[in-house]
N, C-alpha and C. Protein backbone atom coordinates (compact mmCIF):
# COMPACT_ATOMS: atom_id res chain seq x y z
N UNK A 1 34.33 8.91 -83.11
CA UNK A 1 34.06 9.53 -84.38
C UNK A 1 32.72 10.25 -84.29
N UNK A 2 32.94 11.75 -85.01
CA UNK A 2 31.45 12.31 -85.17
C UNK A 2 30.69 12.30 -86.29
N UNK A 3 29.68 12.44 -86.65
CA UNK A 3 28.69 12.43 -87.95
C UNK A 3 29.17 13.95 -88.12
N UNK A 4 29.65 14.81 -87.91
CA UNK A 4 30.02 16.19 -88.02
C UNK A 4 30.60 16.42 -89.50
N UNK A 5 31.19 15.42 -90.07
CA UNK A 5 31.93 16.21 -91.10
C UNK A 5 31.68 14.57 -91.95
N UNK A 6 31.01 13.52 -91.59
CA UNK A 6 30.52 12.31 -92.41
C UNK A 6 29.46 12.77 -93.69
N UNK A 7 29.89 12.45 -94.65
CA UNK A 7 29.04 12.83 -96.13
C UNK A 7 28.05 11.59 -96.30
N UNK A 8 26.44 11.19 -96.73
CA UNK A 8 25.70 10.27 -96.63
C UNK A 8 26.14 9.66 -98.53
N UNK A 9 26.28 8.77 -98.59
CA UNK A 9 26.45 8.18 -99.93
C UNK A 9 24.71 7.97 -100.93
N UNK A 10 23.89 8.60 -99.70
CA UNK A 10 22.69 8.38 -100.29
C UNK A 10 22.07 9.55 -100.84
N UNK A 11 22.51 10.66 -100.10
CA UNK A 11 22.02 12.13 -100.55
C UNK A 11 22.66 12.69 -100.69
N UNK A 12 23.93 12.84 -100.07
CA UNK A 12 25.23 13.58 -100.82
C UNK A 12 25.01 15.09 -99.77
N UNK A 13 24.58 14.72 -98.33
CA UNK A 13 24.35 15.51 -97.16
C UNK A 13 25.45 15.16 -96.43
N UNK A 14 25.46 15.74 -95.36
CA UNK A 14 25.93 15.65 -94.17
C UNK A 14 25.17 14.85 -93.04
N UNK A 15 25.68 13.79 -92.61
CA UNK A 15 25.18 13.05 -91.77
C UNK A 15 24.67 13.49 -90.72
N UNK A 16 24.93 14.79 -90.29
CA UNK A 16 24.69 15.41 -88.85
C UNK A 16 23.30 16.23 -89.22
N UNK A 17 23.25 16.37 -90.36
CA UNK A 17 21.98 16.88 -90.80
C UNK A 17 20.73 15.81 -91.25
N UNK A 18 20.82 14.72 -91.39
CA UNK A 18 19.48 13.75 -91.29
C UNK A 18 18.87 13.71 -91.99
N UNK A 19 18.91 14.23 -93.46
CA UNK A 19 17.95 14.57 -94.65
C UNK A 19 17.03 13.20 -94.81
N UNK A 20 17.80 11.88 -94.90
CA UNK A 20 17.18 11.08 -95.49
C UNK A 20 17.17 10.24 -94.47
N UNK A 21 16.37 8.72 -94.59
CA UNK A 21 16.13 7.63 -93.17
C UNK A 21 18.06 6.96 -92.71
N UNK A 22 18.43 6.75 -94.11
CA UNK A 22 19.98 6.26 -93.99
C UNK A 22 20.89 7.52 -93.37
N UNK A 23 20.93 8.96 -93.24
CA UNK A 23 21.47 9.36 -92.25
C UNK A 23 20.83 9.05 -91.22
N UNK A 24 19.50 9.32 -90.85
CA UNK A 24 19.02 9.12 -89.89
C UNK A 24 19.23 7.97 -88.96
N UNK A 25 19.85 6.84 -89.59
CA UNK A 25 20.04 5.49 -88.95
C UNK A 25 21.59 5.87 -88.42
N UNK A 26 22.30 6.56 -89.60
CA UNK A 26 23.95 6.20 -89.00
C UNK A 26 23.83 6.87 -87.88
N UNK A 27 23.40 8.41 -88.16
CA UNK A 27 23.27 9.39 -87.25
C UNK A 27 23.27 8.34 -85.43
N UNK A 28 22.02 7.80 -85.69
CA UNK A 28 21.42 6.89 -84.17
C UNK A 28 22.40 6.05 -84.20
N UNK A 29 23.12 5.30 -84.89
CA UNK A 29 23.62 4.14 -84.86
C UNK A 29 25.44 5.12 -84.13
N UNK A 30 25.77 5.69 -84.70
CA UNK A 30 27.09 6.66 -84.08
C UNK A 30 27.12 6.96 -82.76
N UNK A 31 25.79 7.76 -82.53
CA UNK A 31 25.17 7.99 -81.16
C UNK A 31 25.56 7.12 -80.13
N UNK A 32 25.05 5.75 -80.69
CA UNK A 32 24.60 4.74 -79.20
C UNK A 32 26.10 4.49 -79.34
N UNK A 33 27.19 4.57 -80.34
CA UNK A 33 28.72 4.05 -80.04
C UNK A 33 29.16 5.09 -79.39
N UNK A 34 29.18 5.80 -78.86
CA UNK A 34 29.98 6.50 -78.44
C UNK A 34 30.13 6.48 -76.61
N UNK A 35 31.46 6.56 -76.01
CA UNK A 35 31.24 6.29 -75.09
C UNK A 35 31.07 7.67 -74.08
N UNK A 36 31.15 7.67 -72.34
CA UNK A 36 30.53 8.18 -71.98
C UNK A 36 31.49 9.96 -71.48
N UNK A 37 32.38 9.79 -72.16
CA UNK A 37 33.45 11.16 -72.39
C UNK A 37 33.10 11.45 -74.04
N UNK A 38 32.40 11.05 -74.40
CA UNK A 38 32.66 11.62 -76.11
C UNK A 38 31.93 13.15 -76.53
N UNK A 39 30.83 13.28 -75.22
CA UNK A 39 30.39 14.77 -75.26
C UNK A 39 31.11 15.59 -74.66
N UNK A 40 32.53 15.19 -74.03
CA UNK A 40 33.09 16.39 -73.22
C UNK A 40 34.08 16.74 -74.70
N UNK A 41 34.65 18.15 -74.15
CA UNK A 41 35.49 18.83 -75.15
C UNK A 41 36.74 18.56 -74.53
N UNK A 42 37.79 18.70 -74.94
CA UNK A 42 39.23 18.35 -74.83
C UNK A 42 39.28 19.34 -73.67
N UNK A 43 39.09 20.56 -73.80
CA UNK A 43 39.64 21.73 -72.45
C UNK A 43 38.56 20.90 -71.34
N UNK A 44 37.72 20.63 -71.40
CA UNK A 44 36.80 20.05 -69.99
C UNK A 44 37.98 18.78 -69.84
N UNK A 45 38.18 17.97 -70.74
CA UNK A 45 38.77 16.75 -70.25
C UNK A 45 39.72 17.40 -69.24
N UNK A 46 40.48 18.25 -69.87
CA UNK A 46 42.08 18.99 -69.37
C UNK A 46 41.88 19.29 -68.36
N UNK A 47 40.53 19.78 -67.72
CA UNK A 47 40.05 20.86 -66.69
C UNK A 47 39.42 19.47 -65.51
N UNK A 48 39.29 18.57 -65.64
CA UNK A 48 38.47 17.45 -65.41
C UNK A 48 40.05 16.98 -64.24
N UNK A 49 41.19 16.39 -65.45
CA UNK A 49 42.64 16.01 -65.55
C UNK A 49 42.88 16.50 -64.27
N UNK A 50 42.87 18.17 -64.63
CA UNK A 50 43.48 18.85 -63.95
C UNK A 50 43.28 18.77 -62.22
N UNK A 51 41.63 19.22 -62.38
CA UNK A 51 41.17 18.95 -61.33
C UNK A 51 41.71 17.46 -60.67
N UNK A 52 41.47 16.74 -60.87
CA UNK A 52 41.85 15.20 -59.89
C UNK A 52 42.95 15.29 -59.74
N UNK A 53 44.20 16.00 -60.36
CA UNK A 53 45.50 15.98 -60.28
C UNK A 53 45.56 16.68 -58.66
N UNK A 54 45.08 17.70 -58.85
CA UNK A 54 45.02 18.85 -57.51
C UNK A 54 44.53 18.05 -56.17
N UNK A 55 43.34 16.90 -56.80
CA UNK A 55 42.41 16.99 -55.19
C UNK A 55 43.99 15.82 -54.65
N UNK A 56 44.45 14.93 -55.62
CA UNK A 56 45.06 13.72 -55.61
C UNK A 56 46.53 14.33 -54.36
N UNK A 57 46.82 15.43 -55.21
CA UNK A 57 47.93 16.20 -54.87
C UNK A 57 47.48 16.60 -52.94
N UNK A 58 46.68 16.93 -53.06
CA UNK A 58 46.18 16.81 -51.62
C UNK A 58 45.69 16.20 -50.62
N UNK A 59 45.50 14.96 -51.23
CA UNK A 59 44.94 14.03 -50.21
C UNK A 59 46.58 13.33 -49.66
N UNK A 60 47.36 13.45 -50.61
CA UNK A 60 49.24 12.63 -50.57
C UNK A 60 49.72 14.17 -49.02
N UNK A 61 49.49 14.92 -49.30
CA UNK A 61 49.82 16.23 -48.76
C UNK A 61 49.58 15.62 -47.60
């Protein structure tokens, strides 16, 4: 999950924007959950996929 489109119940912001200390906490607190693919984009995953499919495909070759 991203703070991208999360509304703060305290300021009535956007979490990705930090106005107040309570975004500021979820904001950090979201952060440290996330694991270590959550900054790639779906086409990198695909392109990532893809790639190992190919080298895989060639090492069987």
């Amino acid at each position: 999950m991203t703070c991208d489109h999360l509304v703060c119940a305290n300021c009535n912001g956007r979490v990705s924007d930090g106005r107040c200390p309570v975004c500021r906490a979820n904001r950090a607190r979201l952060q440290e959950q996330q694991g270590p693919f959550a900054a790639l984009s779906p086409a990198m995953l695909l392109a990532l996929l893809t790639a190992a499919l190919l080298a895989l495909a060639l090492l069987v070759r």
